[in-house]
Protein backbone atom coordinates (compact mmCIF):
# COMPACT_ATOMS: atom_id res chain seq x y z
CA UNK A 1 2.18 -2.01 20.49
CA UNK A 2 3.76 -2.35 17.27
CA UNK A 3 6.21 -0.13 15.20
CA UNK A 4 4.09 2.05 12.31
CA UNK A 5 5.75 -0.35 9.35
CA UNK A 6 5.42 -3.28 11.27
CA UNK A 7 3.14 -5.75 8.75
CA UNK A 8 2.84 -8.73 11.00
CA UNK A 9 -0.27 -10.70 11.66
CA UNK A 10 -2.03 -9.52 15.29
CA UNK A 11 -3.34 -9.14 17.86
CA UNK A 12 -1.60 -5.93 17.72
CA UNK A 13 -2.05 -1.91 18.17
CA UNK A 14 0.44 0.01 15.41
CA UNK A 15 0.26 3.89 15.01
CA UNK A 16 -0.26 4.92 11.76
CA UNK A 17 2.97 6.00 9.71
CA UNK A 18 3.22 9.81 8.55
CA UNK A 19 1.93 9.02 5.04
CA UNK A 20 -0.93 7.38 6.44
CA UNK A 21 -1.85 10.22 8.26
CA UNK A 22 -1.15 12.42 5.81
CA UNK A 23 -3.44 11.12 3.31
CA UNK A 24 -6.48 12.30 5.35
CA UNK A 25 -4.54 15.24 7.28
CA UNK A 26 -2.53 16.29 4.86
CA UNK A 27 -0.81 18.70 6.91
CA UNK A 28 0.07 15.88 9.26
CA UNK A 29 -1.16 17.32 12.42
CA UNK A 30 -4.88 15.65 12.74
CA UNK A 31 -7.30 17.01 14.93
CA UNK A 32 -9.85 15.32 16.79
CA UNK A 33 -12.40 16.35 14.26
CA UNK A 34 -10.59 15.60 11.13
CA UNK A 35 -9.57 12.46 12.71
CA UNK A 36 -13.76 11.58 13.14
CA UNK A 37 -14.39 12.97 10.12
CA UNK A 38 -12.20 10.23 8.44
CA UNK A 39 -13.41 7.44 10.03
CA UNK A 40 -17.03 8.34 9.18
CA UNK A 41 -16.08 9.10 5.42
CA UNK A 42 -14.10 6.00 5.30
CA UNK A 43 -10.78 7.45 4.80
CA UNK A 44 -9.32 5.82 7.76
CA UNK A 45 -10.11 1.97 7.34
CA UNK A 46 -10.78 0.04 11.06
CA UNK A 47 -7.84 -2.83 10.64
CA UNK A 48 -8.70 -6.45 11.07
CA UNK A 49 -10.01 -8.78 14.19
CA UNK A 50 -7.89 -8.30 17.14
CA UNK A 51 -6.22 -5.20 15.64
CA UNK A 52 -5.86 -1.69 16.47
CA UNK A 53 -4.88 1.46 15.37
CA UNK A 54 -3.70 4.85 16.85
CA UNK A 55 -2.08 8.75 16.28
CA UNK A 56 -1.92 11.79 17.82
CA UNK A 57 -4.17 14.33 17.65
CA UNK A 58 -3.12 17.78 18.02
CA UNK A 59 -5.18 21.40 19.29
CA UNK A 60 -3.81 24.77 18.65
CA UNK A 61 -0.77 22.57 17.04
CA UNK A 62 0.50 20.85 19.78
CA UNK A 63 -0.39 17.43 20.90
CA UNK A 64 -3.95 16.53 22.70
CA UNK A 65 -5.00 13.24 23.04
CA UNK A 66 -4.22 9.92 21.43
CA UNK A 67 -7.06 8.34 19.05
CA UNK A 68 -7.44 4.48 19.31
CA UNK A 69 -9.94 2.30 16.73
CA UNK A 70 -9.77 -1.18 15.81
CA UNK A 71 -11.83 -4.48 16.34
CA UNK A 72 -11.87 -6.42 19.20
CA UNK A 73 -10.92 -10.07 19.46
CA UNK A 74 -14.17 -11.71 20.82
């Protein structure tokens, strides 16, 4: 795990900064299905080979579950 504005190289997981979740949650409190809706409209990008992503998802406004995506390093 990596800090949000952390830029290095991977193998890495980094959450996604506020901005970055606010451009496709723009209320910055994602929900599972905004978060799926995101990655199939191609708003959230899957980062490079041996990279991953995460946030928090939130129900009723308060924190769910944590979304991971990203490619493997096989």
């Amino acid at each position: 795990m990596i800090e949000a504005a952390d830029t290095d190289d991977g193998p890495f997981m980094r959450p996604l900064t506020d901005d970055e979740v606010r451009a496709w949650a723009p209320h910055g409190r994602p929900t599972y299905e905004e978060w799926d809706a995101a990655l199939d409209s191609e708003l959230l990008d899957f980062p490079g080979r041996a990279r991953g992503n995460c946030t928090v998802l939130y129900r009723d406004g308060r924190p769910a579950q944590i979304a991971y995506w990203g490619v493997t390093a096989d």
